[in-house]
PDB file of N, CA and C in Angstrom:
ATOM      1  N   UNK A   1      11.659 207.418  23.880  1.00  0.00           N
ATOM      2  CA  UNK A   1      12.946 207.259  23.266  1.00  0.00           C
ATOM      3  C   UNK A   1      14.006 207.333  24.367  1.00  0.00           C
ATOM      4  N   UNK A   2      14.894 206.234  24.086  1.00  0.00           N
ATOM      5  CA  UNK A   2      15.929 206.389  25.443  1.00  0.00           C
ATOM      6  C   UNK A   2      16.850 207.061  24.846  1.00  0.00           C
ATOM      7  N   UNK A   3      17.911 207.562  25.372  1.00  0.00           N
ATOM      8  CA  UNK A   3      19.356 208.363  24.546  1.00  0.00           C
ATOM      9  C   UNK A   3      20.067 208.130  25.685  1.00  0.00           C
ATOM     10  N   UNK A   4      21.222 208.193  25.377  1.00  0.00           N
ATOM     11  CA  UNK A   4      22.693 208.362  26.313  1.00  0.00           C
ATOM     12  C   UNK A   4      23.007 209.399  26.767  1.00  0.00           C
ATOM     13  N   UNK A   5      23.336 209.109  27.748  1.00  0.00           N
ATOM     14  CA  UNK A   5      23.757 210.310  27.921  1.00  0.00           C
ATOM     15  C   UNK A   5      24.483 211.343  26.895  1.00  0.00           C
ATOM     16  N   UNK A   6      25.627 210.894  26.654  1.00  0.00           N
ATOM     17  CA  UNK A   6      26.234 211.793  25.484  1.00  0.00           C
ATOM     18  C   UNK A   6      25.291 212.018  24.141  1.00  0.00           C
ATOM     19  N   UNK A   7      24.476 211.105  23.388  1.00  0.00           N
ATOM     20  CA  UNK A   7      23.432 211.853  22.965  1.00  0.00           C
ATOM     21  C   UNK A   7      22.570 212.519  23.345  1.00  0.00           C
ATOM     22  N   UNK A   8      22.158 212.882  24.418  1.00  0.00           N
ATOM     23  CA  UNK A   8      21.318 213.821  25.149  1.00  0.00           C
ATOM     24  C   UNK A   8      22.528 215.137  25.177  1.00  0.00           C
ATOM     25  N   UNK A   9      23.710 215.305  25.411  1.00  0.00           N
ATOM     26  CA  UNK A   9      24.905 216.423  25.148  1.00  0.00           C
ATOM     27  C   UNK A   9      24.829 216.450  23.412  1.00  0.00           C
ATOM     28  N   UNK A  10      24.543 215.967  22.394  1.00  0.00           N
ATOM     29  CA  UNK A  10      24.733 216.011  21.812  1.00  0.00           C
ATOM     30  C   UNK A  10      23.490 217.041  20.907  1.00  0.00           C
ATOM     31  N   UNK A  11      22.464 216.579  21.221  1.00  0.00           N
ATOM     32  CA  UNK A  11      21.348 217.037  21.004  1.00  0.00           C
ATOM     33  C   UNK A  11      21.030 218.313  21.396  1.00  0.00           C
ATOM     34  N   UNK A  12      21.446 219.086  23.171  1.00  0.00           N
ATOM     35  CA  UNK A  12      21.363 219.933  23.647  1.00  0.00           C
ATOM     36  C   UNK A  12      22.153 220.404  22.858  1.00  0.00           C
ATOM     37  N   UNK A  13      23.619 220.597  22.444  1.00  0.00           N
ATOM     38  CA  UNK A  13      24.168 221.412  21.841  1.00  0.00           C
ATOM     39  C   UNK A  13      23.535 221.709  20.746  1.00  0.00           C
ATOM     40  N   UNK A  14      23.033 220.564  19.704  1.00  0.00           N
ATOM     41  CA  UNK A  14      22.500 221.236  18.496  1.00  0.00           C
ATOM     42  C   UNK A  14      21.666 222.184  18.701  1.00  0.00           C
ATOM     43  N   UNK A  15      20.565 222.006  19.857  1.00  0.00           N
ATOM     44  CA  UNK A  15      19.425 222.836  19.542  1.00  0.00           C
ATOM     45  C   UNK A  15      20.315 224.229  20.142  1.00  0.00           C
ATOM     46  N   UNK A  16      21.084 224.061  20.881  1.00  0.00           N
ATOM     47  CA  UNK A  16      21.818 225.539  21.366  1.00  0.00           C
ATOM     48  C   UNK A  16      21.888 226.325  19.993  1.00  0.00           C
ATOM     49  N   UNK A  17      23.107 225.910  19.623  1.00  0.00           N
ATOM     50  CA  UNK A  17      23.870 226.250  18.057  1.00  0.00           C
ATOM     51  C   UNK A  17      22.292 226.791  17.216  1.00  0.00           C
ATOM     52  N   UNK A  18      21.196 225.826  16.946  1.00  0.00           N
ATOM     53  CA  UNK A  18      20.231 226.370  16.296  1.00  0.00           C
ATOM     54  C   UNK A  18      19.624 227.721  16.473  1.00  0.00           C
ATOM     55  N   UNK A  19      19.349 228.031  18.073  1.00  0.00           N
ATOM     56  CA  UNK A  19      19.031 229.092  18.444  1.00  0.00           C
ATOM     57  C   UNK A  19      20.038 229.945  18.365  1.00  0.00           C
ATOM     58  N   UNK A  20      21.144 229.982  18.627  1.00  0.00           N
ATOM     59  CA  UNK A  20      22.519 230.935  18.352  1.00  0.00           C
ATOM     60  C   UNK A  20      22.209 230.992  16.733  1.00  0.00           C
ATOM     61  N   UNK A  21      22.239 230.204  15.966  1.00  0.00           N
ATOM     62  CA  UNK A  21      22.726 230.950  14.415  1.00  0.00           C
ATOM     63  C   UNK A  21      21.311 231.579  14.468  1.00  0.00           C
ATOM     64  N   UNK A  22      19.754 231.169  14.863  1.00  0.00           N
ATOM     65  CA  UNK A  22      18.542 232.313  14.551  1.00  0.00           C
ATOM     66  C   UNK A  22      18.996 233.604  15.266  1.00  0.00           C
ATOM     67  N   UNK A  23      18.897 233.491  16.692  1.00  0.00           N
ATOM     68  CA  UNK A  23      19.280 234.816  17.117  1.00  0.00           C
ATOM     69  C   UNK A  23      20.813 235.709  16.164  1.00  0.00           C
ATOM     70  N   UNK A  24      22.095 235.624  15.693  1.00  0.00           N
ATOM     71  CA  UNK A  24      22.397 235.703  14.770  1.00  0.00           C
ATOM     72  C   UNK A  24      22.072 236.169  13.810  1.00  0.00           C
ATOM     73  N   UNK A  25      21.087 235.664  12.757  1.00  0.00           N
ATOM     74  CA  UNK A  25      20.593 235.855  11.443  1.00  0.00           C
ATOM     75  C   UNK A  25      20.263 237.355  12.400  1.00  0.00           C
ATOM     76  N   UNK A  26      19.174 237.536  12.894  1.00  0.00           N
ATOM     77  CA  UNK A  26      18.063 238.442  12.856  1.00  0.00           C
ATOM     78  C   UNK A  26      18.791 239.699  13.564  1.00  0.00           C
ATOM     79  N   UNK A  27      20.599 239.297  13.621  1.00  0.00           N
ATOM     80  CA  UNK A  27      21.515 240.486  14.107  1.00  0.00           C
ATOM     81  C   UNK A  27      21.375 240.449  15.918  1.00  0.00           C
ATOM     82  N   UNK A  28      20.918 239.944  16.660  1.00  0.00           N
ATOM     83  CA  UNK A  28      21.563 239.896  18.157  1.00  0.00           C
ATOM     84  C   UNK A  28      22.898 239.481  18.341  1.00  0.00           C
ATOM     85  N   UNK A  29      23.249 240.633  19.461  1.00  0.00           N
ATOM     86  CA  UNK A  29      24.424 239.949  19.714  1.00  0.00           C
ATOM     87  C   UNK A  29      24.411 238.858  20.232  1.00  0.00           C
ATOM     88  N   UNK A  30      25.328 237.393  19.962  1.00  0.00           N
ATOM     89  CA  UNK A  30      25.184 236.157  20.688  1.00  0.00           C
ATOM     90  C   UNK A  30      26.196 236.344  22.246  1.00  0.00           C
ATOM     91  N   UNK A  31      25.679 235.626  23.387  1.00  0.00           N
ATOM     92  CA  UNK A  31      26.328 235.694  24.597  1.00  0.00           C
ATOM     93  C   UNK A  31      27.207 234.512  24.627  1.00  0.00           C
ATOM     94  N   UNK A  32      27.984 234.222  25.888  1.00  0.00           N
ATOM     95  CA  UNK A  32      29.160 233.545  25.546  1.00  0.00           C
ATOM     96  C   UNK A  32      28.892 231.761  25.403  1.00  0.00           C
ATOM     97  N   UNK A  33      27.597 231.697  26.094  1.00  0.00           N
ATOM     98  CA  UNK A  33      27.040 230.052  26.111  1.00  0.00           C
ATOM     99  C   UNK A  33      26.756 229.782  24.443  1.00  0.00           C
ATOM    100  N   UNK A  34      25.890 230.886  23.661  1.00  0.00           N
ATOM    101  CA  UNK A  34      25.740 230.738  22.140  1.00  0.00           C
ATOM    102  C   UNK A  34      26.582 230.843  21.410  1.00  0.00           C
ATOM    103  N   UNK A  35      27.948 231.751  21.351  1.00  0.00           N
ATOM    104  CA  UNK A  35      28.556 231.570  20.737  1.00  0.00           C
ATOM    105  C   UNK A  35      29.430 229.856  20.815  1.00  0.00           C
ATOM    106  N   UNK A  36      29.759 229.586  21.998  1.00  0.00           N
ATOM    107  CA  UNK A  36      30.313 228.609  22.471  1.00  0.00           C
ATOM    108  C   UNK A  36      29.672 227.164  21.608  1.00  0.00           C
ATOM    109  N   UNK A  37      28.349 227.857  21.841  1.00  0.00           N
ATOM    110  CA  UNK A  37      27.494 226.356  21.199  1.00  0.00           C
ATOM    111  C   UNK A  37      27.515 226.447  20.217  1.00  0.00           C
ATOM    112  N   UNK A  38      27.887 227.390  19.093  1.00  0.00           N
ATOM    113  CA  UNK A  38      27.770 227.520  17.879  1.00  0.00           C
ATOM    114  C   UNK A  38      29.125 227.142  17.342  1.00  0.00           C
ATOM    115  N   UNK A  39      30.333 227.249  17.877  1.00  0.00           N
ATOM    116  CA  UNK A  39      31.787 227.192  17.800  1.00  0.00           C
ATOM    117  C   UNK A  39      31.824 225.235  18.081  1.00  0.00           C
ATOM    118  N   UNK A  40      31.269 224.802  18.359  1.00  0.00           N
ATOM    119  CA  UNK A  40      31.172 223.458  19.254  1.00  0.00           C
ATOM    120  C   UNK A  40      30.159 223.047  18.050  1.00  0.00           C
ATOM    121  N   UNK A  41      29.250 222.982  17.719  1.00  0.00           N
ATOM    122  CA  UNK A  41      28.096 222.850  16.867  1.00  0.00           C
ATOM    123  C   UNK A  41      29.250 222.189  15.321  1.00  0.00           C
ATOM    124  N   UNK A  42      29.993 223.945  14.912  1.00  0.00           N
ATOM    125  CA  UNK A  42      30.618 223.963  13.706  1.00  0.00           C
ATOM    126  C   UNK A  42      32.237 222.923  13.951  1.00  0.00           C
ATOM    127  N   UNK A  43      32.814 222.518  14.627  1.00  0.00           N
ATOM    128  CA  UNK A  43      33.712 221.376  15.058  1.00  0.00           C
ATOM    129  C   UNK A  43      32.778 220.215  15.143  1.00  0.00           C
ATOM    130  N   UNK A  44      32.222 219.652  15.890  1.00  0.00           N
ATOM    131  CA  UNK A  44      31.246 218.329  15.573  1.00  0.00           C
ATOM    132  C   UNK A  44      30.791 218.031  14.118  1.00  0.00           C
ATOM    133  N   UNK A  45      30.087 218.977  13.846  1.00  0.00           N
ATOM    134  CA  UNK A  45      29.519 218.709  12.361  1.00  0.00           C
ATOM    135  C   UNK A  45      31.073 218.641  11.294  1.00  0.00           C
ATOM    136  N   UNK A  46      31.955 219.349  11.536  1.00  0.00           N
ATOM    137  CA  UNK A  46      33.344 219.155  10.780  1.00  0.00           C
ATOM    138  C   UNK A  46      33.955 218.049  10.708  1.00  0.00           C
ATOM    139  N   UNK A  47      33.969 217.350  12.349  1.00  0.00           N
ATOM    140  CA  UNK A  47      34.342 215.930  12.317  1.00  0.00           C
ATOM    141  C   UNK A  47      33.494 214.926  11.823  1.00  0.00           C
ATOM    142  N   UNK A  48      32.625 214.815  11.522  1.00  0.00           N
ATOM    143  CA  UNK A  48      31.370 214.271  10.633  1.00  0.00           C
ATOM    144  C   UNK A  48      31.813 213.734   9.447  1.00  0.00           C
ATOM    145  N   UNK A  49      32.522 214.570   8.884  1.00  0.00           N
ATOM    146  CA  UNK A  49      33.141 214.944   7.368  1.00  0.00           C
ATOM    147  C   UNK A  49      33.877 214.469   7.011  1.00  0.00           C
TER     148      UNK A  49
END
């Protein structure tokens, strides 16, 4: 599968954000790259909308 660059940024962030909201659920504190990706995650998916 080829991707673009910016879908390849796009993708990395999701799976970030994914692992930030698990770590999350199960109560860790998130560090500043997860929260970031999760804050970034919830704006993308907003503009979607």
């Amino acid at each position: 599968m080829k991707l673009t660059p910016r879908e390849k940024d796009k993708l990395m962030l999701s799976l970030a954000a994914m692992v930030a909201r698990d770590r999350k659920a199960r109560g860790v504190k998130l560090n500043y790259p997860e929260t970031i990706a999760l804050i970034t995650d919830f704006v993308v998916e907003g503009a979607r909308e």
